[in-house]
PDB file of N, CA and C in Angstrom:
ATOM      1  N   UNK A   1       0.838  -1.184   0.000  1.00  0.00           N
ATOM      2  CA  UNK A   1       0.000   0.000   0.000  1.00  0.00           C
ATOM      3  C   UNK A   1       0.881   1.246   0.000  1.00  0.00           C
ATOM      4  N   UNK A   2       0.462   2.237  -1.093  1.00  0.00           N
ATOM      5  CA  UNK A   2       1.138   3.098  -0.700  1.00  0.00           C
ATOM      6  C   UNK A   2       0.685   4.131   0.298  1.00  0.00           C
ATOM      7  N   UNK A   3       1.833   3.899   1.137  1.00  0.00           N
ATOM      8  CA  UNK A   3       1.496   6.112   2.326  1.00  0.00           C
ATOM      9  C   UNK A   3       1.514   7.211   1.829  1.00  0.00           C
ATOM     10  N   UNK A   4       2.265   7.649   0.612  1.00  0.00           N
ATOM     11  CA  UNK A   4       2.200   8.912   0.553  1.00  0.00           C
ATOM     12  C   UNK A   4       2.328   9.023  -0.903  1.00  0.00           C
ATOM     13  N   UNK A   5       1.166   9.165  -1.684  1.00  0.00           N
ATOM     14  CA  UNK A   5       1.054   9.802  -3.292  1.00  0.00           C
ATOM     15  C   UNK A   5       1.416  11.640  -3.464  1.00  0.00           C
ATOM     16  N   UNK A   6       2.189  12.346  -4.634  1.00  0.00           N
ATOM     17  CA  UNK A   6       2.077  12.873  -4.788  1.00  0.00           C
ATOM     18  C   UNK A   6       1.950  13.288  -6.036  1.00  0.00           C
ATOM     19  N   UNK A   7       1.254  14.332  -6.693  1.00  0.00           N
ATOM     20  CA  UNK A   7       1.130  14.363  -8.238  1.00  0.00           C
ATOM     21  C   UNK A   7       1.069  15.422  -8.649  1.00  0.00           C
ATOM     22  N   UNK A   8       1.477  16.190 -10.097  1.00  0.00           N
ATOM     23  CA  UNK A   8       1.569  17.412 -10.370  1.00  0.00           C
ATOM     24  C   UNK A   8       0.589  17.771 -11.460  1.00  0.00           C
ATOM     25  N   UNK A   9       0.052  18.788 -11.600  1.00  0.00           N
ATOM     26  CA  UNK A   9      -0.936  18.890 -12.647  1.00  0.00           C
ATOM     27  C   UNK A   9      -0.180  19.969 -13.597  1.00  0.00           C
ATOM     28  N   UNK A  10       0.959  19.977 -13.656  1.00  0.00           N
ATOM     29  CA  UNK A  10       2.245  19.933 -15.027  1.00  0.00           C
ATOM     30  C   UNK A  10       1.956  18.798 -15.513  1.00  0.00           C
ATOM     31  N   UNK A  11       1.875  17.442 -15.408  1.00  0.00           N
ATOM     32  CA  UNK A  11       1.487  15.972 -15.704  1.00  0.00           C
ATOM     33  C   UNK A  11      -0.146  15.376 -15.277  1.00  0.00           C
ATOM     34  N   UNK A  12      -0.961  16.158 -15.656  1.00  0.00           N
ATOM     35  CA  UNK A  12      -1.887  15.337 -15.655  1.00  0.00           C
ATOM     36  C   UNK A  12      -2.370  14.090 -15.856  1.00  0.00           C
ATOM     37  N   UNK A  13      -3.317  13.271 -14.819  1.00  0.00           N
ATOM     38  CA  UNK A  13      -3.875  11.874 -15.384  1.00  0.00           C
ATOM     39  C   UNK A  13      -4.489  12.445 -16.679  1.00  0.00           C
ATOM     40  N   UNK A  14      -5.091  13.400 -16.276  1.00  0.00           N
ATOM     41  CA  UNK A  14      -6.269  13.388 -17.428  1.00  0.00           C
ATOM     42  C   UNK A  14      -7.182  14.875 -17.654  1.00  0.00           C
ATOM     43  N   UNK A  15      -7.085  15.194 -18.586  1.00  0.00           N
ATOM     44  CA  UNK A  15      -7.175  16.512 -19.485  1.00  0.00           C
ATOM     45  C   UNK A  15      -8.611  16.296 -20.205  1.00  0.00           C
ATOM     46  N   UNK A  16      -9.686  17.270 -20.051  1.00  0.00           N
ATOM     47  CA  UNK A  16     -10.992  17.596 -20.428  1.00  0.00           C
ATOM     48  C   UNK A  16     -11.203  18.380 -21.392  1.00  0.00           C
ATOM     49  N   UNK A  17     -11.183  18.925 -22.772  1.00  0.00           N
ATOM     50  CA  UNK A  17     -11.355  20.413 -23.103  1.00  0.00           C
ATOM     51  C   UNK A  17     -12.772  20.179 -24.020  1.00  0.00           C
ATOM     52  N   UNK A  18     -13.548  19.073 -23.774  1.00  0.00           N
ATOM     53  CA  UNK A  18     -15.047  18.627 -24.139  1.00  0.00           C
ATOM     54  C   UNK A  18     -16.073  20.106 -24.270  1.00  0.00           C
ATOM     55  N   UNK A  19     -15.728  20.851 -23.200  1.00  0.00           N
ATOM     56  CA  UNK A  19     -16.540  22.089 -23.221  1.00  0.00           C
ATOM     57  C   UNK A  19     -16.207  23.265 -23.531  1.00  0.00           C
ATOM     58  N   UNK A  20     -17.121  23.920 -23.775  1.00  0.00           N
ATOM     59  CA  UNK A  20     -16.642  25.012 -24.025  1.00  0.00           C
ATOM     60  C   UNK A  20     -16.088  25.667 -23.556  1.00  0.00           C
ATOM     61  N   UNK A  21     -15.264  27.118 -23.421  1.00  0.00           N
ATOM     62  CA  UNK A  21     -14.585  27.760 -22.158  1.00  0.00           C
ATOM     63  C   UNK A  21     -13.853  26.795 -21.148  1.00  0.00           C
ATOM     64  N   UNK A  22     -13.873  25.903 -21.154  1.00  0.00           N
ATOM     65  CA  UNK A  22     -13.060  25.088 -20.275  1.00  0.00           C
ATOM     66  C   UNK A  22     -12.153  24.055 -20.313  1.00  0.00           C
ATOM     67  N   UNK A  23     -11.324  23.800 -19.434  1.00  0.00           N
ATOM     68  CA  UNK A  23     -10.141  22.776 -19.580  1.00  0.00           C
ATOM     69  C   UNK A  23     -10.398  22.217 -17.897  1.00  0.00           C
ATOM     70  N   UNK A  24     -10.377  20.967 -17.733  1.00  0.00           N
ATOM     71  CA  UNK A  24     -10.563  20.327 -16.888  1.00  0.00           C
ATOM     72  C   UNK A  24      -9.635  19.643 -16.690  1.00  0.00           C
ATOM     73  N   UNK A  25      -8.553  19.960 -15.823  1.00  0.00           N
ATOM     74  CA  UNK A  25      -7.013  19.021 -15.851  1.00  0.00           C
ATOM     75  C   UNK A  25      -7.637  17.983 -14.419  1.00  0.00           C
ATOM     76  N   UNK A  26      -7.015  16.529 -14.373  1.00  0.00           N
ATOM     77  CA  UNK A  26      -7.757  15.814 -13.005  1.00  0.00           C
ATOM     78  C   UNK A  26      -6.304  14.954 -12.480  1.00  0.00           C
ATOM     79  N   UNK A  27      -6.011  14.947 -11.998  1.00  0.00           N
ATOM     80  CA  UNK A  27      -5.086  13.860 -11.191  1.00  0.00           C
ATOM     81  C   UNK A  27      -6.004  12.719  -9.992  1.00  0.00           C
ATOM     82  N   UNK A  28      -5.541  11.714 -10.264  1.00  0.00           N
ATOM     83  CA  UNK A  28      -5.600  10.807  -9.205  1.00  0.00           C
ATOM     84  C   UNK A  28      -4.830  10.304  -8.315  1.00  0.00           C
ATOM     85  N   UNK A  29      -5.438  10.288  -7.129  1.00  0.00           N
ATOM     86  CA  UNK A  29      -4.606  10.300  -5.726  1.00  0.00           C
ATOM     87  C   UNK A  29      -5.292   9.324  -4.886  1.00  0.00           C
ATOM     88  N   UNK A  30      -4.434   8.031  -4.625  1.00  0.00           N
ATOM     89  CA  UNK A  30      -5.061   7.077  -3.707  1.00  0.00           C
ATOM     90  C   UNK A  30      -6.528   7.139  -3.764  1.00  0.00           C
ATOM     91  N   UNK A  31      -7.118   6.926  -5.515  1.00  0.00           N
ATOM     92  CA  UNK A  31      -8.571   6.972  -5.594  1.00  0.00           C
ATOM     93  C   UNK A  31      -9.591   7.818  -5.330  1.00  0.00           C
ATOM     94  N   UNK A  32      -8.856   8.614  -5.233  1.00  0.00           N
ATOM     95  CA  UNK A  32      -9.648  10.176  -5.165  1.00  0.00           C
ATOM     96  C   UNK A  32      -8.932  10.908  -6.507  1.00  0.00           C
ATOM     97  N   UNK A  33     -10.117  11.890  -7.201  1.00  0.00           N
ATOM     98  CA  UNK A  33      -9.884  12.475  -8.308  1.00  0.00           C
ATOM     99  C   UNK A  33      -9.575  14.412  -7.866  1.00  0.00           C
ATOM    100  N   UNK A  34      -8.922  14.826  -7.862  1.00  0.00           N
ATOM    101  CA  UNK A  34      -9.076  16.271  -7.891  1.00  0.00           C
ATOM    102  C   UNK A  34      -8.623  16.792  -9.399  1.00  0.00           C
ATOM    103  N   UNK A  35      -9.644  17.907  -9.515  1.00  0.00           N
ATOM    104  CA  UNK A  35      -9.978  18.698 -10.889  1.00  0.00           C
ATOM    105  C   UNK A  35      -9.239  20.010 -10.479  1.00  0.00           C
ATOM    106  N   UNK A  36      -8.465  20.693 -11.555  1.00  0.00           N
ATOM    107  CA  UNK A  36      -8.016  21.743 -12.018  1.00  0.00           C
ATOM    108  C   UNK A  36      -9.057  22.695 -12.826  1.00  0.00           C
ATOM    109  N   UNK A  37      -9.754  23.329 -12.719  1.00  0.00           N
ATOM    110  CA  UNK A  37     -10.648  24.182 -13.602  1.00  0.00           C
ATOM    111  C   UNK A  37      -9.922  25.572 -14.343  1.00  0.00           C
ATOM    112  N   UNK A  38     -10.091  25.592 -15.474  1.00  0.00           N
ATOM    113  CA  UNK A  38      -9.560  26.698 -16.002  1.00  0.00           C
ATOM    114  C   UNK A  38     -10.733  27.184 -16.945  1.00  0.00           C
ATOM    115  N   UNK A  39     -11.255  28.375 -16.440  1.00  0.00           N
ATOM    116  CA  UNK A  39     -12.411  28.711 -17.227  1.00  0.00           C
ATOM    117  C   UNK A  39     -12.311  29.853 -17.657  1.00  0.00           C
ATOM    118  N   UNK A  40     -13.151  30.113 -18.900  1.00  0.00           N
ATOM    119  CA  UNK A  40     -12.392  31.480 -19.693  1.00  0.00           C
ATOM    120  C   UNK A  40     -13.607  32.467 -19.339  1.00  0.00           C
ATOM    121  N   UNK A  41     -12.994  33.964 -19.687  1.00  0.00           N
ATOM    122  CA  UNK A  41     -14.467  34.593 -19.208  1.00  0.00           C
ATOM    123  C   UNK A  41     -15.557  34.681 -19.891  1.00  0.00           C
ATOM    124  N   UNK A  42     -15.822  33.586 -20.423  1.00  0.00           N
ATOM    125  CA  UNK A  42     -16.949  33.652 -21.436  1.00  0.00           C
ATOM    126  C   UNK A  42     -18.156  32.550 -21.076  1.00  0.00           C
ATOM    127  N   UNK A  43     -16.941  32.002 -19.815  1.00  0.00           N
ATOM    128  CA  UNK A  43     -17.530  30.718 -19.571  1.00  0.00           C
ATOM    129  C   UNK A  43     -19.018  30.663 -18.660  1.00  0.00           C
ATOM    130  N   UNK A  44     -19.946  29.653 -18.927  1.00  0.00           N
ATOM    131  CA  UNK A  44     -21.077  29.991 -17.998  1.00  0.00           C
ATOM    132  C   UNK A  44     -21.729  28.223 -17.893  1.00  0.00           C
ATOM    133  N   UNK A  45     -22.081  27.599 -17.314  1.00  0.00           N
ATOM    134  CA  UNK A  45     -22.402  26.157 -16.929  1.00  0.00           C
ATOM    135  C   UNK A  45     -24.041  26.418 -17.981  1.00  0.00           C
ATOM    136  N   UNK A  46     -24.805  27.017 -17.809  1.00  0.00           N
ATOM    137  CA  UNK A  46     -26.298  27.088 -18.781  1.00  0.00           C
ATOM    138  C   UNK A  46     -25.784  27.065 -20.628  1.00  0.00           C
ATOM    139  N   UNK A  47     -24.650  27.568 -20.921  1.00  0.00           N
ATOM    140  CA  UNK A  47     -24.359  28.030 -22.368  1.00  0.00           C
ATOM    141  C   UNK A  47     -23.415  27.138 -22.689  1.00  0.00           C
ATOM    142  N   UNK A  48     -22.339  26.585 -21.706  1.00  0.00           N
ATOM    143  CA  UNK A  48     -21.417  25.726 -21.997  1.00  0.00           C
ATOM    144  C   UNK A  48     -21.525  24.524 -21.561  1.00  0.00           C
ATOM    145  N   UNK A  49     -21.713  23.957 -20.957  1.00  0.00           N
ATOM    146  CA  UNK A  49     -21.722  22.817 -20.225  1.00  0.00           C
ATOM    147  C   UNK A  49     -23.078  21.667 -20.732  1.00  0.00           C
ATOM    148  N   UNK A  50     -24.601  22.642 -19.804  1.00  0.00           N
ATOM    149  CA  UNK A  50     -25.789  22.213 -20.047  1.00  0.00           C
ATOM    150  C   UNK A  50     -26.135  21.437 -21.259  1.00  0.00           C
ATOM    151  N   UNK A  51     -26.142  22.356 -22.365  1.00  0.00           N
ATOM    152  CA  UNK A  51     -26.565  21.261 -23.817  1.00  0.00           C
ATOM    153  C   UNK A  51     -25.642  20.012 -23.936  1.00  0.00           C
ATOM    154  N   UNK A  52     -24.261  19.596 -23.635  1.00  0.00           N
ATOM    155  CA  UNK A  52     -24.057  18.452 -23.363  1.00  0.00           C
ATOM    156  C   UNK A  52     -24.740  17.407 -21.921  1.00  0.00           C
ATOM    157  N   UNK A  53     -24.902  17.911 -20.832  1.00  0.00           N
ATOM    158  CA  UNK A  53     -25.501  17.131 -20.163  1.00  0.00           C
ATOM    159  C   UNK A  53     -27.254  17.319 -20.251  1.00  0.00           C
ATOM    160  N   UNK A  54     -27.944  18.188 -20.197  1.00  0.00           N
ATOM    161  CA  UNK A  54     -29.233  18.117 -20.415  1.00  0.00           C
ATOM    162  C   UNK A  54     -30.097  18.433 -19.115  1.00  0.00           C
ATOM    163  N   UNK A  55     -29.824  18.649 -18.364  1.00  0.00           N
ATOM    164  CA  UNK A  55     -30.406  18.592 -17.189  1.00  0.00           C
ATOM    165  C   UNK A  55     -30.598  20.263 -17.210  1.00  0.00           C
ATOM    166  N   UNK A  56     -32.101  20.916 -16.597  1.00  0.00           N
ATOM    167  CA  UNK A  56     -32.134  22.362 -16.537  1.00  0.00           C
ATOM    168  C   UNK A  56     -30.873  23.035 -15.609  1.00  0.00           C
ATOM    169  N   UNK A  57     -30.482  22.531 -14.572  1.00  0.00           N
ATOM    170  CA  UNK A  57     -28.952  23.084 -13.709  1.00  0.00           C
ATOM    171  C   UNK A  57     -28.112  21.814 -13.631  1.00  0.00           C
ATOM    172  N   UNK A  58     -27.093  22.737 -13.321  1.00  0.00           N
ATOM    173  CA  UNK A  58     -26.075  21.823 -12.703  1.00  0.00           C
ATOM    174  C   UNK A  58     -26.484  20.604 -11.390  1.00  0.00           C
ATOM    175  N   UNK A  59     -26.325  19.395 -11.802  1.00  0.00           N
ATOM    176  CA  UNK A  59     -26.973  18.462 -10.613  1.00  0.00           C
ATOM    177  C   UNK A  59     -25.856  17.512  -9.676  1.00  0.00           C
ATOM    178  N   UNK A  60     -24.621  18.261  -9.881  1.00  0.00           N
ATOM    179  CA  UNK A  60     -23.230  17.627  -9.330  1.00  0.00           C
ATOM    180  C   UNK A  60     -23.098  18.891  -7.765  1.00  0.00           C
ATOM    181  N   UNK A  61     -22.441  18.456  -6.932  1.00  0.00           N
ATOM    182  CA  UNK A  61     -22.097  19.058  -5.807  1.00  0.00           C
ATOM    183  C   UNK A  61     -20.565  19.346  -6.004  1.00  0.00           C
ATOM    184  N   UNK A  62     -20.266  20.088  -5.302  1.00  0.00           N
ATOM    185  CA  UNK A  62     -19.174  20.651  -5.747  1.00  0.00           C
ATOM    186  C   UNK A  62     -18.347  21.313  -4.434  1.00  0.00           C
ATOM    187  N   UNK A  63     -16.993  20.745  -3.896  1.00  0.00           N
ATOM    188  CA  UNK A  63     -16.384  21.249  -2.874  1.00  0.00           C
ATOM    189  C   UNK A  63     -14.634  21.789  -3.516  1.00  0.00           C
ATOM    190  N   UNK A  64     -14.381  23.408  -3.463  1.00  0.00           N
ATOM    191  CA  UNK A  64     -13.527  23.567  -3.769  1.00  0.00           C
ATOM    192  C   UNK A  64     -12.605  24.627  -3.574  1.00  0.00           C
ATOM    193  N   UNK A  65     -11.578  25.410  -4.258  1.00  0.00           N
ATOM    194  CA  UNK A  65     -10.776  26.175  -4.002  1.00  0.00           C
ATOM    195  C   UNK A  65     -10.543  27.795  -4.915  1.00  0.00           C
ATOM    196  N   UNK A  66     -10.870  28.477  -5.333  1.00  0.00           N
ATOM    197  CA  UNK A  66     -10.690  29.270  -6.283  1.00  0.00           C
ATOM    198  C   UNK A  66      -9.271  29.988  -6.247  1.00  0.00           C
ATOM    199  N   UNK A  67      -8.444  30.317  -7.204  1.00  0.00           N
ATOM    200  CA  UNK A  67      -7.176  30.433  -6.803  1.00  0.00           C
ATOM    201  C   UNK A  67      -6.717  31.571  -7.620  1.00  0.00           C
ATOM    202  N   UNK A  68      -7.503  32.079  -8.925  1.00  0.00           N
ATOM    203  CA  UNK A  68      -7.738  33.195  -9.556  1.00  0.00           C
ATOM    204  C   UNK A  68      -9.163  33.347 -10.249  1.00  0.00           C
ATOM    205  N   UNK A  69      -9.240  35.181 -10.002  1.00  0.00           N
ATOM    206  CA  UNK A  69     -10.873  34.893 -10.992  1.00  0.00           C
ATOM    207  C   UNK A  69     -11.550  35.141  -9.711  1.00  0.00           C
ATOM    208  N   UNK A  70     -13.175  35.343 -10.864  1.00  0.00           N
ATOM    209  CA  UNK A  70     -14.267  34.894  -9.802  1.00  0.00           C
ATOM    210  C   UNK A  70     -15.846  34.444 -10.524  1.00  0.00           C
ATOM    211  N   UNK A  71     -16.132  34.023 -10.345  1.00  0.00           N
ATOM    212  CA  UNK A  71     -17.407  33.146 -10.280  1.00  0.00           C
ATOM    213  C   UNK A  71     -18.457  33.803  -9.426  1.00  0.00           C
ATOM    214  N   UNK A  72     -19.785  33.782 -10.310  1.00  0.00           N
ATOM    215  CA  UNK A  72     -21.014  33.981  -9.538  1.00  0.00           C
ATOM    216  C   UNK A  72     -21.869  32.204  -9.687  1.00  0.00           C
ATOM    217  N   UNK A  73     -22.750  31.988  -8.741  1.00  0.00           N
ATOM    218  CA  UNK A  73     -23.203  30.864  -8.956  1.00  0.00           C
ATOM    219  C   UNK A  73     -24.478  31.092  -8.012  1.00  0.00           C
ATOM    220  N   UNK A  74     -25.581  30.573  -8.830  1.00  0.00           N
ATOM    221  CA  UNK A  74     -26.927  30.728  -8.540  1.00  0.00           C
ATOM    222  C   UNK A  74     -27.934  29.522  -8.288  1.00  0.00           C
ATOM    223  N   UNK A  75     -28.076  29.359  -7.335  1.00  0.00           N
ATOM    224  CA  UNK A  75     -28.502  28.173  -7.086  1.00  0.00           C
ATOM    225  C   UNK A  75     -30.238  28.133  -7.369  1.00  0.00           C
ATOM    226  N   UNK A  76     -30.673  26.989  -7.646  1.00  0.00           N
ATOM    227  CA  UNK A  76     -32.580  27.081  -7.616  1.00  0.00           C
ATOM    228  C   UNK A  76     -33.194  27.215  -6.656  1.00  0.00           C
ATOM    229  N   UNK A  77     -32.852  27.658  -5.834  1.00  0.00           N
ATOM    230  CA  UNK A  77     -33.593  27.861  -4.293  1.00  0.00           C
ATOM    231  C   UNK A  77     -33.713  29.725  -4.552  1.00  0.00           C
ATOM    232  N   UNK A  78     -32.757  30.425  -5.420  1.00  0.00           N
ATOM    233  CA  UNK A  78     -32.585  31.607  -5.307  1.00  0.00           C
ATOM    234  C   UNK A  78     -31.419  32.299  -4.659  1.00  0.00           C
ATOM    235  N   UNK A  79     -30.388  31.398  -3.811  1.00  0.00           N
ATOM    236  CA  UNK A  79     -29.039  31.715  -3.297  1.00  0.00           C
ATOM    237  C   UNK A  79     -28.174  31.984  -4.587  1.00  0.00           C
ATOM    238  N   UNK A  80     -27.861  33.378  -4.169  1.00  0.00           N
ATOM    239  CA  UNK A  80     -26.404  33.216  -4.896  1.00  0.00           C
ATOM    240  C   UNK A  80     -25.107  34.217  -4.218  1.00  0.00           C
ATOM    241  N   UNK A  81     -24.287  33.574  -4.525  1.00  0.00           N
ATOM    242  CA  UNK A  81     -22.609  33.757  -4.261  1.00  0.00           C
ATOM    243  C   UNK A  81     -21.865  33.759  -5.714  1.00  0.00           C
ATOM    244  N   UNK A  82     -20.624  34.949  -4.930  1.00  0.00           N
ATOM    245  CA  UNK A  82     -19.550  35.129  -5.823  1.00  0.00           C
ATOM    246  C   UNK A  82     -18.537  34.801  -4.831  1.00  0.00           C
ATOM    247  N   UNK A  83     -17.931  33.858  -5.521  1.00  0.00           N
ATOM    248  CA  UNK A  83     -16.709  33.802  -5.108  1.00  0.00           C
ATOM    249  C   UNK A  83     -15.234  33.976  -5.652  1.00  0.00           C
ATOM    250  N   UNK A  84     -14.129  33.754  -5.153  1.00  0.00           N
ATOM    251  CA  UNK A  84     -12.997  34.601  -5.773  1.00  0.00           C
ATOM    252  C   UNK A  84     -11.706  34.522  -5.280  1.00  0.00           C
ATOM    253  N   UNK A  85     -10.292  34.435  -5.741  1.00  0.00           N
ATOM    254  CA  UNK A  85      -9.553  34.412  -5.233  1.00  0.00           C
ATOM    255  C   UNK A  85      -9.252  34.094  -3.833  1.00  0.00           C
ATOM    256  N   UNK A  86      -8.807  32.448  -3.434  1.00  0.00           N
ATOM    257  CA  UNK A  86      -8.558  32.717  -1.396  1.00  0.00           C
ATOM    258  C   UNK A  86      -9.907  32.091  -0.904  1.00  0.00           C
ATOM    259  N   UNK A  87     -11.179  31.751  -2.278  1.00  0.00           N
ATOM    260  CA  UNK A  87     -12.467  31.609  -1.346  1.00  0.00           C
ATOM    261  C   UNK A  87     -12.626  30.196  -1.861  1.00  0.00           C
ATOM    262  N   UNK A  88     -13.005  29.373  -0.079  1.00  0.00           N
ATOM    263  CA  UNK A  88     -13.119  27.541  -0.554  1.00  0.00           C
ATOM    264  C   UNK A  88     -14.894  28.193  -1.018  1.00  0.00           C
ATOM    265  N   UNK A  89     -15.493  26.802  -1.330  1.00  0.00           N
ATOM    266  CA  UNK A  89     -16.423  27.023  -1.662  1.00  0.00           C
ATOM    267  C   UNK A  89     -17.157  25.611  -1.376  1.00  0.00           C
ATOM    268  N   UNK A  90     -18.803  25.514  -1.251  1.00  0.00           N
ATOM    269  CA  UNK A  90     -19.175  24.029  -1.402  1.00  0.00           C
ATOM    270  C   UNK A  90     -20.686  24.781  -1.957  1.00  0.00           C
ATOM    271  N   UNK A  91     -20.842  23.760  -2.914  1.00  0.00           N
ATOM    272  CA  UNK A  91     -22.119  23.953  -3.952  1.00  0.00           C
ATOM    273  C   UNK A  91     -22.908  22.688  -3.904  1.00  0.00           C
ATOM    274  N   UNK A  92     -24.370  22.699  -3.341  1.00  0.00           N
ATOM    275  CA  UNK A  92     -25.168  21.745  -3.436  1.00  0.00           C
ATOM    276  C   UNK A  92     -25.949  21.874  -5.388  1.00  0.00           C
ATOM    277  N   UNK A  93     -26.339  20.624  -5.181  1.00  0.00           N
ATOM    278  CA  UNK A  93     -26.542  20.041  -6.414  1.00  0.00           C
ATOM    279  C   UNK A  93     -27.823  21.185  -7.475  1.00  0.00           C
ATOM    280  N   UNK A  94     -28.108  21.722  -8.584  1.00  0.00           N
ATOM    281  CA  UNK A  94     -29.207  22.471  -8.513  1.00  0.00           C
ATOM    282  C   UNK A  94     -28.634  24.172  -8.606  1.00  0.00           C
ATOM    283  N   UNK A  95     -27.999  24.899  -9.445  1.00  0.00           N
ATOM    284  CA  UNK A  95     -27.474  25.648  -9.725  1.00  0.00           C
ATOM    285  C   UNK A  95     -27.026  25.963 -11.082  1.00  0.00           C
ATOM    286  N   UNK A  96     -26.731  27.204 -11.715  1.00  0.00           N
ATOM    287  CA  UNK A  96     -26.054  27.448 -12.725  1.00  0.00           C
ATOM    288  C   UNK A  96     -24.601  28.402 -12.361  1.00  0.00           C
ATOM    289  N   UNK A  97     -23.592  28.860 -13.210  1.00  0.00           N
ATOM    290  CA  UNK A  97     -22.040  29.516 -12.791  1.00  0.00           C
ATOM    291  C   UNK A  97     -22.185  29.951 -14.091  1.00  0.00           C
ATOM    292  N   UNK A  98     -21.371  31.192 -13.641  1.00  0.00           N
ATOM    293  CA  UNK A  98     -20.857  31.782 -14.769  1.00  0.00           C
ATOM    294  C   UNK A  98     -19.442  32.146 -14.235  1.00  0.00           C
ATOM    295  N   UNK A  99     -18.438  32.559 -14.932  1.00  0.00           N
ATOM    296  CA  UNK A  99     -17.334  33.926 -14.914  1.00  0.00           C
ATOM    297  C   UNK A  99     -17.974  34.921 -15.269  1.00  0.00           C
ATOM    298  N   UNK A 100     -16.971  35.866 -13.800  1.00  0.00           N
ATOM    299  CA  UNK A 100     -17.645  37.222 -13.453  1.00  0.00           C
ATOM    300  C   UNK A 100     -16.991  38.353 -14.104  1.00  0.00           C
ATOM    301  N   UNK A 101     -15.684  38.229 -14.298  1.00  0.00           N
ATOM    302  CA  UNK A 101     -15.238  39.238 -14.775  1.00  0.00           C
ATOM    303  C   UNK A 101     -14.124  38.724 -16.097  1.00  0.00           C
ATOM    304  N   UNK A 102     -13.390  39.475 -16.638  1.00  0.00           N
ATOM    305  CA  UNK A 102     -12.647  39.408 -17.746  1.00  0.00           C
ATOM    306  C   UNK A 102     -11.587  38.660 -17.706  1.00  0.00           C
ATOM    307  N   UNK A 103     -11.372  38.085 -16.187  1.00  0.00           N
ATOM    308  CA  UNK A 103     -10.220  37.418 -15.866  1.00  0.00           C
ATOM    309  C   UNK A 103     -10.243  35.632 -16.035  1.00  0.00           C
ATOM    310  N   UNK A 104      -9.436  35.281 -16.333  1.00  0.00           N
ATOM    311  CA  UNK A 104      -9.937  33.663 -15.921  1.00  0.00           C
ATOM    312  C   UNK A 104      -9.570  33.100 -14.791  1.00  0.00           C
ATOM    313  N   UNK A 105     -10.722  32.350 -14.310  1.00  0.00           N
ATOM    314  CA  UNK A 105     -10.687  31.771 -13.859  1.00  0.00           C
ATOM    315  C   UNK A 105     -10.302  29.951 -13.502  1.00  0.00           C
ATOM    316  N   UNK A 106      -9.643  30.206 -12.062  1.00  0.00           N
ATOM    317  CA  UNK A 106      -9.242  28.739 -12.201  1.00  0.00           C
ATOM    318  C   UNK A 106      -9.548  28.416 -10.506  1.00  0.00           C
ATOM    319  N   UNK A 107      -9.907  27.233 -10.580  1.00  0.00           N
ATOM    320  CA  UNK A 107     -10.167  26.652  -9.311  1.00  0.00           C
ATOM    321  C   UNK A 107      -9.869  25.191  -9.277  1.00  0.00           C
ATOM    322  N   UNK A 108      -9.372  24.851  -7.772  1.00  0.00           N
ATOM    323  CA  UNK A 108      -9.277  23.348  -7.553  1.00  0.00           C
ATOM    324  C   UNK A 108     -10.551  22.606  -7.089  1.00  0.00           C
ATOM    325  N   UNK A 109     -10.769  21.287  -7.772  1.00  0.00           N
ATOM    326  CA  UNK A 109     -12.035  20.577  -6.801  1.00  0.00           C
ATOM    327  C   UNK A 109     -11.594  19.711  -6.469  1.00  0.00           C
ATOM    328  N   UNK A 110     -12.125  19.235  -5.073  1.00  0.00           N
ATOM    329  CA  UNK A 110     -11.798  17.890  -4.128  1.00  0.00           C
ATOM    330  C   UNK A 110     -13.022  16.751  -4.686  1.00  0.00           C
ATOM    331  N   UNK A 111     -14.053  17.325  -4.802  1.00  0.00           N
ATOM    332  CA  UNK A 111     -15.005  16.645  -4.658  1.00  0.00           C
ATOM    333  C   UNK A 111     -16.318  17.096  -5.662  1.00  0.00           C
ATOM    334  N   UNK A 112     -16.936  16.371  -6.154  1.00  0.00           N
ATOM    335  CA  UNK A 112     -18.076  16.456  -7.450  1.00  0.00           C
ATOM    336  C   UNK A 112     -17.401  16.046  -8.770  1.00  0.00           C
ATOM    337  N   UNK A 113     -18.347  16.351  -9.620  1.00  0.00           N
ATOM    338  CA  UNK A 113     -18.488  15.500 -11.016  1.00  0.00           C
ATOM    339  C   UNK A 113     -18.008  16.947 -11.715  1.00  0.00           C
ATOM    340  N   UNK A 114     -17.777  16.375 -12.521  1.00  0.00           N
ATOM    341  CA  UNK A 114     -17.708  17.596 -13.813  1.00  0.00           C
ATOM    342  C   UNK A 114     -17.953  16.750 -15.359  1.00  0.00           C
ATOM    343  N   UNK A 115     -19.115  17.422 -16.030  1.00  0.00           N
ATOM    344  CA  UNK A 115     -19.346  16.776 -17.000  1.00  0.00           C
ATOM    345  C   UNK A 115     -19.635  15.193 -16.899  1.00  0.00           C
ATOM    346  N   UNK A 116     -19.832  14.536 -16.148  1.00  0.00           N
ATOM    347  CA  UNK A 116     -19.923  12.952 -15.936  1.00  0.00           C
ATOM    348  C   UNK A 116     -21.633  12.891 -15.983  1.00  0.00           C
TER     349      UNK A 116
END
């Protein structure tokens, strides 16, 4: 068994660019997946994402890191948050995202689906 994995996302397991505005870099770690998000400012989960999966929102949960950029995200209950540089984040299932400003954005995820 191994104790201690480490991995660089200079070397990705595995590289996404399926969507639009986005690149989805993922490494695997003792069976856990963490995602690299790199989203352009054009990017929005309803315009990019949606018509490949089909569902009216986003129906993945989402626990993560934002590390440049910022993101608004609107959930179906009527909550919404921007988040941004420095801000973790956790997103229940039932929402749409966009990029907020001209910058891109990139964030780490521990946890949820992307595109699956």
């Amino acid at each position: 068994m191994i104790s201690i994995e480490a991995k660089n996302f200079n070397n990705p397991d595995e590289v996404n660019e399926n969507f639009n505005n986005a690149k989805i870099e993922s490494v695997n770690i003792r069976g856990q997946r963490v995602n690299k998000l790199t989203l352009q400012p054009a990017w929005k989960w309803s315009v990019d994402v949606q018509p490949n999966i089909g569902t009216d929102s986003c129906q993945a949960s989402h626990l993560g890191l934002m590390v440049s950029g910022a993101i608004c995200c609107v959930h179906d209950d009527g909550t919404e948050v921007t988040y941004k540089a420095g801000d973790a984040y956790s997103i229940a299932p039932g929402h749409d995202a966009w990029v907020v400003s001209d910058e891109v954005a990139v964030a780490y995820e521990f946890a949820g689906m992307w595109g699956e």
